[in-house]
Protein backbone atom coordinates (compact mmCIF):
# COMPACT_ATOMS: atom_id res chain seq x y z
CA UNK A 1 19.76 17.88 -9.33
CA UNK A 2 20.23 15.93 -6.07
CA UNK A 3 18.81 12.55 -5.82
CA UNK A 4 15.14 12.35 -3.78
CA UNK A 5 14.92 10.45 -0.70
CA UNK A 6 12.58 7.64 -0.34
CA UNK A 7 11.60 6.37 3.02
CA UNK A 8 9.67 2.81 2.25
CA UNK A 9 8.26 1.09 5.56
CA UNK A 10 7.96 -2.44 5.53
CA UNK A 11 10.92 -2.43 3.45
CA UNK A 12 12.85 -5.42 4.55
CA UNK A 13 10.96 -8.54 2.81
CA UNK A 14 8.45 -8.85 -0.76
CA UNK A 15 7.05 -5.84 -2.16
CA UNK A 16 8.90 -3.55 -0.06
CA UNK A 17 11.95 -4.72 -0.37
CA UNK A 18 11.88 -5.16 -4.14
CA UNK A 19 10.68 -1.06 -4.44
CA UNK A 20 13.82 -0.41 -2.13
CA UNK A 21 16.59 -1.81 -3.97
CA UNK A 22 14.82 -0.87 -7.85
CA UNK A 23 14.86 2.57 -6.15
CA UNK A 24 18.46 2.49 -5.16
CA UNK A 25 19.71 1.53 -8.69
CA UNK A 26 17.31 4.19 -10.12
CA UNK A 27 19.61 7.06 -8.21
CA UNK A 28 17.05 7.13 -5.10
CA UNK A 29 18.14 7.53 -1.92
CA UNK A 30 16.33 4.88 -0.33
CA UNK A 31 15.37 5.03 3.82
CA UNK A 32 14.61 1.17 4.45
CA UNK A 33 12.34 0.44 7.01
CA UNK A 34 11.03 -2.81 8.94
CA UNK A 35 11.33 -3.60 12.40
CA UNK A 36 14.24 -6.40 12.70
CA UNK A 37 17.12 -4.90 12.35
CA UNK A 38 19.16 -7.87 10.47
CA UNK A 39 17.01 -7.65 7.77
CA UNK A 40 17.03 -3.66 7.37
CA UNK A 41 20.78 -4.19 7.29
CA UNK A 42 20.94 -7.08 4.44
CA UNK A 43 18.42 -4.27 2.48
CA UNK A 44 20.90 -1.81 2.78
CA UNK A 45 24.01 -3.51 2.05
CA UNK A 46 22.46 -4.91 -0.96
CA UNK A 47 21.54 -1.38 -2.31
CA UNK A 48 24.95 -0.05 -1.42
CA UNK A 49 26.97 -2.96 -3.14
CA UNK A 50 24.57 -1.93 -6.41
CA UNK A 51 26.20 1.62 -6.18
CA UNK A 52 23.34 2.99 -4.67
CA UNK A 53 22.84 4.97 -1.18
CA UNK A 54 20.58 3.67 1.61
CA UNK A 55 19.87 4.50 5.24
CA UNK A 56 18.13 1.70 7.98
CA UNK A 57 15.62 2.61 10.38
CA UNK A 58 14.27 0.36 12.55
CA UNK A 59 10.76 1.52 13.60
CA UNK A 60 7.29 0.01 14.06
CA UNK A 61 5.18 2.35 12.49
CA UNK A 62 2.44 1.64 14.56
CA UNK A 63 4.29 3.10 17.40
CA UNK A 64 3.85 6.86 16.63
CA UNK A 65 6.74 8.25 19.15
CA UNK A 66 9.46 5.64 16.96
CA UNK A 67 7.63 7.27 13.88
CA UNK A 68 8.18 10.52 14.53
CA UNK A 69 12.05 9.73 15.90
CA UNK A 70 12.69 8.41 12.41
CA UNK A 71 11.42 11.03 10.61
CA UNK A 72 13.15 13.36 12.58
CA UNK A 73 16.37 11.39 12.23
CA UNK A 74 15.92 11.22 7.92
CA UNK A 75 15.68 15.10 7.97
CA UNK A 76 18.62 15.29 10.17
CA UNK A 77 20.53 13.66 7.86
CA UNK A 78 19.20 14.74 4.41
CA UNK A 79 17.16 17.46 5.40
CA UNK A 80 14.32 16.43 3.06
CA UNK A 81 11.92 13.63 2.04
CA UNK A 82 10.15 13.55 -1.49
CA UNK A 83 8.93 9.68 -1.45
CA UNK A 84 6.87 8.17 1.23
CA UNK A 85 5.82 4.61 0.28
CA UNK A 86 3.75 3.67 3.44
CA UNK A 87 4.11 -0.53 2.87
CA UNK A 88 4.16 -2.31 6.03
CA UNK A 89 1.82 -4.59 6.97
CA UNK A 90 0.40 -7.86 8.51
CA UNK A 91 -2.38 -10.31 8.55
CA UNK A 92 -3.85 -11.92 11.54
CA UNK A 93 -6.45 -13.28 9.26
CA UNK A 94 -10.22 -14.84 11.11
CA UNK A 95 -13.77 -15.17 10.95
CA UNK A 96 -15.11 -11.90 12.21
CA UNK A 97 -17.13 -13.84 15.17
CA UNK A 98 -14.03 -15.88 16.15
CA UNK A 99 -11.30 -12.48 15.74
CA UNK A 100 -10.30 -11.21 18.98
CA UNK A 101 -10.23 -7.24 20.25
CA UNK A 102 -6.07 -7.51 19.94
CA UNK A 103 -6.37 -9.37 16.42
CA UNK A 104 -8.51 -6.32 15.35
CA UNK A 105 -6.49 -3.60 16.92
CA UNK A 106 -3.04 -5.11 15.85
CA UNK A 107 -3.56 -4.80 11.81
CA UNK A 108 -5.47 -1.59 11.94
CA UNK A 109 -2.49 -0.43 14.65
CA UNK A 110 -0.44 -0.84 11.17
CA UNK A 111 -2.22 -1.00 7.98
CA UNK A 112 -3.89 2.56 9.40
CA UNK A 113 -2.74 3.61 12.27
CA UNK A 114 0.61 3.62 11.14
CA UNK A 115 0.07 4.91 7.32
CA UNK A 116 -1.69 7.91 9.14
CA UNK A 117 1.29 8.19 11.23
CA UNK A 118 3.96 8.06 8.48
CA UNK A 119 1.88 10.84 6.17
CA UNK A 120 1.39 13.09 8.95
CA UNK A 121 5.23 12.96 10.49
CA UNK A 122 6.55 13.56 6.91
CA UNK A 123 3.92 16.35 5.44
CA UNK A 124 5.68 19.30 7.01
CA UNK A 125 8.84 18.46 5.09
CA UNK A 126 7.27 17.80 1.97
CA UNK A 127 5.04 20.65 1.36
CA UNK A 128 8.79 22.45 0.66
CA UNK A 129 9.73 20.76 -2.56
CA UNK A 130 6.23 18.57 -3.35
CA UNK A 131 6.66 14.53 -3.81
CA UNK A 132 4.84 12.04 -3.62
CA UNK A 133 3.11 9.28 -0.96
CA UNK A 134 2.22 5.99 -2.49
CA UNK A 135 -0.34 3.96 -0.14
CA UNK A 136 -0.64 0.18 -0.33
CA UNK A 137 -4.31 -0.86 -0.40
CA UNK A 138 -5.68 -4.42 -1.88
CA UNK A 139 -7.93 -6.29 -3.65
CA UNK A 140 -9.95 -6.74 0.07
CA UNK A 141 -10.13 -2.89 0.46
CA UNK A 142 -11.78 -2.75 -2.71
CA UNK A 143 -14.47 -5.55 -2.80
CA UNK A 144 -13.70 -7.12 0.79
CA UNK A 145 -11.92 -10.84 1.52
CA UNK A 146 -13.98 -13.41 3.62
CA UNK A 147 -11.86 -14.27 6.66
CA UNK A 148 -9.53 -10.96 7.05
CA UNK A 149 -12.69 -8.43 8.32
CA UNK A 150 -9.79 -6.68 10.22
CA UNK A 151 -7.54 -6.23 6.71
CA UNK A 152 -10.34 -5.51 4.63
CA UNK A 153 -11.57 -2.51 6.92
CA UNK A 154 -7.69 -1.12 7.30
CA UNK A 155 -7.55 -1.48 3.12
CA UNK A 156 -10.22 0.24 2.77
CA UNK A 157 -9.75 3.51 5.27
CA UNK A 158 -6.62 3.93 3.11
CA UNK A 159 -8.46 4.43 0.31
CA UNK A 160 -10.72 7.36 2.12
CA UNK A 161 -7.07 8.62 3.00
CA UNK A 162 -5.80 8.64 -0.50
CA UNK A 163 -8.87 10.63 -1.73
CA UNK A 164 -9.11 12.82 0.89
CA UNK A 165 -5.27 14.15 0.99
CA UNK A 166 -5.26 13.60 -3.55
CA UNK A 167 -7.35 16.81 -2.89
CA UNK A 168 -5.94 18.23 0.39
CA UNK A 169 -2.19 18.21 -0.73
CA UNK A 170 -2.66 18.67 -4.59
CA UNK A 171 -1.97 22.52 -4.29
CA UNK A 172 1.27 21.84 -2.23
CA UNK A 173 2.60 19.89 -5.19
CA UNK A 174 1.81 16.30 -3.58
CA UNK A 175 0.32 13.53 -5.16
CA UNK A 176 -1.27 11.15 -3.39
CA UNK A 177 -1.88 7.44 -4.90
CA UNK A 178 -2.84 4.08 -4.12
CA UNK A 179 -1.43 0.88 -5.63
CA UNK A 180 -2.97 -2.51 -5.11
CA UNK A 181 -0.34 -5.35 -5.70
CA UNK A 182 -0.75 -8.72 -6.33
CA UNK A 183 2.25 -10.39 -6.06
CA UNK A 184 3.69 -13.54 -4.54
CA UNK A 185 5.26 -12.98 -1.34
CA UNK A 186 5.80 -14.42 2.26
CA UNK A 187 2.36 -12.88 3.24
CA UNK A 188 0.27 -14.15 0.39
CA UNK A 189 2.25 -17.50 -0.56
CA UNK A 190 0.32 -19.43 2.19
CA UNK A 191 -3.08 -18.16 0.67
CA UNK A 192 -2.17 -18.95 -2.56
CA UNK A 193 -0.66 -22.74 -1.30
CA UNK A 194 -4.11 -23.18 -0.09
CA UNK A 195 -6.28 -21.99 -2.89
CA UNK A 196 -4.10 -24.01 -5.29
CA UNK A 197 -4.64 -27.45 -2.77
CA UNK A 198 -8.58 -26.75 -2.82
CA UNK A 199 -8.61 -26.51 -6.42
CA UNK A 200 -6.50 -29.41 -6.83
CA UNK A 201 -8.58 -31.49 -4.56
CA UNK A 202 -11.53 -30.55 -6.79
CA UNK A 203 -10.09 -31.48 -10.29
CA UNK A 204 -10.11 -27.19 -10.71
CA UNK A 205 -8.38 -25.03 -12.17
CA UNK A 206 -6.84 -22.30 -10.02
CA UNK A 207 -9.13 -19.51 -10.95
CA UNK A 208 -6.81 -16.70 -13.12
CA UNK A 209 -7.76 -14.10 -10.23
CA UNK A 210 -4.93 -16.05 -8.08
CA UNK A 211 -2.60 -16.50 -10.64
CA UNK A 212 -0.31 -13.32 -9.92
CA UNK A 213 3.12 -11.91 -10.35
CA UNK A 214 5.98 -11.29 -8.49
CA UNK A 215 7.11 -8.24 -6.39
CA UNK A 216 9.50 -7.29 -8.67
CA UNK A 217 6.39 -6.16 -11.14
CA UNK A 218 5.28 -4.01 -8.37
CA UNK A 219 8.40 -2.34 -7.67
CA UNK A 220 9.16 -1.83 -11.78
CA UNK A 221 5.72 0.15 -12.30
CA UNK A 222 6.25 1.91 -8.76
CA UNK A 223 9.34 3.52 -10.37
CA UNK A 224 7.38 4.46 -13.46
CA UNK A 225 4.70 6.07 -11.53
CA UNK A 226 7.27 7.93 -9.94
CA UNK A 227 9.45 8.73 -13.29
CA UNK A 228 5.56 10.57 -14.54
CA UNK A 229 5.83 14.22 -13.94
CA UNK A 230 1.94 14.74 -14.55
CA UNK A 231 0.54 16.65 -11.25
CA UNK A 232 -2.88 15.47 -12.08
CA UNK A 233 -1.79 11.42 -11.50
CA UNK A 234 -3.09 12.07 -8.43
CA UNK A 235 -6.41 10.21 -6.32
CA UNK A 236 -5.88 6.74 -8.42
CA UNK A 237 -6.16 3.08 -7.40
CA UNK A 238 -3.63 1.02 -9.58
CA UNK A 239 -4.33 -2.51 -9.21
CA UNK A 240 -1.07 -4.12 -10.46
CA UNK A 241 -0.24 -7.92 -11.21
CA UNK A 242 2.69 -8.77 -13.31
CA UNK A 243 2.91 -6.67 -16.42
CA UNK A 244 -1.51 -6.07 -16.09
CA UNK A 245 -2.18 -2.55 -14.25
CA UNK A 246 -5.84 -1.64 -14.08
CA UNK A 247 -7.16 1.19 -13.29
CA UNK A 248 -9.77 1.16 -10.50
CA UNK A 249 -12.41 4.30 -10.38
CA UNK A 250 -13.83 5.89 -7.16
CA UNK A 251 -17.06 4.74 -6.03
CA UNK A 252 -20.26 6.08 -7.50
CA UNK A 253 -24.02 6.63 -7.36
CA UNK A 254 -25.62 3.18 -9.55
CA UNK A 255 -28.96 4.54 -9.42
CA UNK A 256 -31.50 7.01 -7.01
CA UNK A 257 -34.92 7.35 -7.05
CA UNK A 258 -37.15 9.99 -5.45
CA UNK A 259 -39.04 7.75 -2.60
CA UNK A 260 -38.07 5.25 -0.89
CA UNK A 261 -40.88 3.27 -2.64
CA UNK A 262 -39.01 4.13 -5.64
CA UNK A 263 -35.98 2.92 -5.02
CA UNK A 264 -37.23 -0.65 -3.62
CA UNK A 265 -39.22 -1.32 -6.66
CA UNK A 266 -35.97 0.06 -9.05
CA UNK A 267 -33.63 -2.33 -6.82
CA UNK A 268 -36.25 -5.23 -7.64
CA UNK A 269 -36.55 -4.18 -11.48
CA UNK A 270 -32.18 -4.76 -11.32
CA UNK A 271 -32.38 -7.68 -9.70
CA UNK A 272 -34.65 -9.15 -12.17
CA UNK A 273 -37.45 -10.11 -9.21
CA UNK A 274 -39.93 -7.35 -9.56
């Protein structure tokens, strides 16, 4: 059986890197994206020297000409592409009265924008020989994060995505997940540096909600989900931190009422101020 291609974005640094090069030593062949080209190219020598085979691309994925130009370029060469793991990212983290228009644009431009773009470019290929697309959500896509309005909203269309084409794709033989990480890396190590100085400053403990893993974690159960043959593991939020996955479930109805007097004085009787 020939090896599957996996095209990772965001590949060059933290969680994406660490999924590229467990990939390569697990016999994938591994596409490694980012958008500095130095840094694809230290990716890819590292997965090569590990006996493994690897391909750079250097594309911003919120650009969706360069999208569809590597794409294009991955099926030229292989011909096929069973793994998309849509990963890139960035924060431009502020108070949603103090964010600007371009700080907005800029993270949906990738968190969304670009996932969209990746899925879409890759579908036609993959509905021949079924695969799977792993989407990176987080922790402020499912509950929201004070401070990153912009992030939270991108985190959270993913999650609409992931439902919506879990259903769409499942008769082409697609599954469609979503993994929340929490792991240390470049883009969370400042937030963590400064939730450990607050608590210090205040005689606290840092709460165990920050007290996460490392990127390798991610990448190990990324290659188990992958391993699973199951087509129903499909339409799940995995919320993974260290060697602790939890299983998040899709939204659902806490309560209705039949007027909307009803439901004021039920909402008053949970609150405990009826």
């Amino acid at each position: 059986m020939m090896n599957k291609v996996a095209l990772i974005t965001g590949a060059t640094r933290g969680i994406g890197r660490s999924i590229a090069i467990q990939l390569g030593k697990s016999g994938y062949i591994v596409v490694v994206n980012g958008t500095k080209q130095v840094l694809i190219d230290e990716v890819v020598r590292e997965i090569r020297q590990a006996g493994g085979e690897a391909l750079g691309y250097a594309a911003n994925v919120a650009d969706s000409v360069a999208v569809t130009a590597m794409v294009g370029e991955v099926i030229a060469r292989y011909g096929r592409i069973e793994v998309l793991i849509a990963n890139a990212g960035i924060v431009q983290d502020q108070k949603c009265q103090r964010m600007t228009d371009e700080q907005w644009k800029n993270v949906l431009d990738v968190h969304l924008n670009g996932t969209y773009y990746c899925i879409q470019r890759v579908l036609p290929h993959m509905r021949e020989t079924g695969g799977d697309i792993l989407l990176m959500t987080s922790a402020a896509g499912l509950a929201g994060s004070v401070g990153q309005v912009n992030y939270s909203a991108a985190k959270a269309g993913i999650l609409g995505m992931m439902w919506t084409l879990a259903a769409e794709l499942k008769r082409d033989q697609i599954r469609v997940n979503a993994i929340s990480p929490a792991a240390l890396t470049d883009m969370t190590r400042p937030i963590i540096d400064h939730l450990k100085e607050k608590h210090a400053s205040r005689n606290e403990p840092l709460p165990d909600f920050w007290r996460i893993g490392d990127a390798e974690a991610i990448a190990s159960f990324v290659t188990a989900l992958l391993r699973e043959s199951d087509a129903d593991l499909t339409g799940e939020i995995f919320a993974v931190n260290g060697s602790k996955v939890t299983k998040w479930e899709k939204p659902a109805p806490a309560f209705s009422e039949s007027s909307i007097e009803a439901f004021f004085a039920a909402w008053h009787r949970q609150k405990g101020t009826e």
